[in-house]
Protein backbone atom coordinates (compact mmCIF):
# COMPACT_ATOMS: atom_id res chain seq x y z
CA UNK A 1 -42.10 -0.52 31.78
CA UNK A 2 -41.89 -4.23 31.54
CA UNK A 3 -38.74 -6.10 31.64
CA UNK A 4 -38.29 -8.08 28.07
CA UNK A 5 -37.72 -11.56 28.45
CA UNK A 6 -34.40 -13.12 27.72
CA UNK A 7 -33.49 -14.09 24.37
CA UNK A 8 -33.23 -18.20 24.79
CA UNK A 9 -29.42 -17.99 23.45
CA UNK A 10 -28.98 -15.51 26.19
CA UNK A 11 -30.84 -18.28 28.16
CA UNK A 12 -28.58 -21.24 26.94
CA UNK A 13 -25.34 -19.29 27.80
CA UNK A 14 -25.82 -18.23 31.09
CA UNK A 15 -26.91 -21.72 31.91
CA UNK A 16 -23.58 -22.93 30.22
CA UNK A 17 -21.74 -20.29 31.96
CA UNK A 18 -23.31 -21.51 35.64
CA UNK A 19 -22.09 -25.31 34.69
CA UNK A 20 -18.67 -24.23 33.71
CA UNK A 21 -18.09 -22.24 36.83
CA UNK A 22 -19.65 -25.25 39.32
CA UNK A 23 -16.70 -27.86 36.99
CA UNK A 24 -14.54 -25.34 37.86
CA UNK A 25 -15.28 -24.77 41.36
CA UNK A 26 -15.25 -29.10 41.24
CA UNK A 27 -11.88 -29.50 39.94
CA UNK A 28 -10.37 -26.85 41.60
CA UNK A 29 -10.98 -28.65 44.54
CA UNK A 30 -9.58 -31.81 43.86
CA UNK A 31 -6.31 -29.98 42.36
CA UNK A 32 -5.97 -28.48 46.12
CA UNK A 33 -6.77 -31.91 47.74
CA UNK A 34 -4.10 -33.24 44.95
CA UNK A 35 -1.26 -31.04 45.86
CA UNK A 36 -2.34 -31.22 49.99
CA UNK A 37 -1.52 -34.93 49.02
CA UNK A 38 1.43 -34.64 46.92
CA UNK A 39 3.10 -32.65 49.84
CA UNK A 40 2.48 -35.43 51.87
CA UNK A 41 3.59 -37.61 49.88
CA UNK A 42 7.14 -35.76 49.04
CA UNK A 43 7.53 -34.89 53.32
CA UNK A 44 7.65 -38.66 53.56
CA UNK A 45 9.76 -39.73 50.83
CA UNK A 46 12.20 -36.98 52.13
CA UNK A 47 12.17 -38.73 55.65
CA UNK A 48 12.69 -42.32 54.49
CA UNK A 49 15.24 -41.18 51.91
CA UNK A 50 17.07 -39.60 55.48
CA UNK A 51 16.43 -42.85 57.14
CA UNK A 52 17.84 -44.66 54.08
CA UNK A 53 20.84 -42.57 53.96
CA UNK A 54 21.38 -42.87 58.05
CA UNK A 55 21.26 -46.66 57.47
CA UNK A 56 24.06 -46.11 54.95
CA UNK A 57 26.18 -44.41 57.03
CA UNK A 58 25.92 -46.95 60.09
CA UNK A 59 26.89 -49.74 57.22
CA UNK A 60 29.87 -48.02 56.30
CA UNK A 61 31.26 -47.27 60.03
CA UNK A 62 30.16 -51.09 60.95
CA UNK A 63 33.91 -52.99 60.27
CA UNK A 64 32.29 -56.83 59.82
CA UNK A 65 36.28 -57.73 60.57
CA UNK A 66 36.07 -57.03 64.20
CA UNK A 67 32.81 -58.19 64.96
CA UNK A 68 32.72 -61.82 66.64
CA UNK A 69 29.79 -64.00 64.97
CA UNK A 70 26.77 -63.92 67.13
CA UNK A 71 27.20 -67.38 68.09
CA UNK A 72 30.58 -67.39 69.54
């Protein structure tokens, strides 16, 4: 027996179906690289918003009254 060739929709789809799984395989790549950078991105705001509110703190406990000008 002789295999029967493959109907050219058959043809068309499975070449479709090949390009929609490599786009797929493409952009689910650069989702991962997305979020890899999004967590970066939200570890550092989390530190500078500490830093921020550290700052804040020292601000408050500084009392400006009892502090002598630097250049007396």
């Amino acid at each position: 027996m002789s295999a029967e060739p493959t109907p050219p929709h058959l043809e068309r789809l499975e070449s479709l179906l090949m390009h929609l799984q490599h786009d797929y395989e493409t952009l689910n790549a650069v989702v991962l690289e997305q979020q890899r950078q999004i967590t970066r991105l939200q570890q550092m705001l989390s530190r500078v918003d500490d830093r921020i509110n550290r700052l804040a703190l020292d601000e408050e406990q500084r009392d400006p009254q009892a502090e002598r000008p630097p250049h007396y």
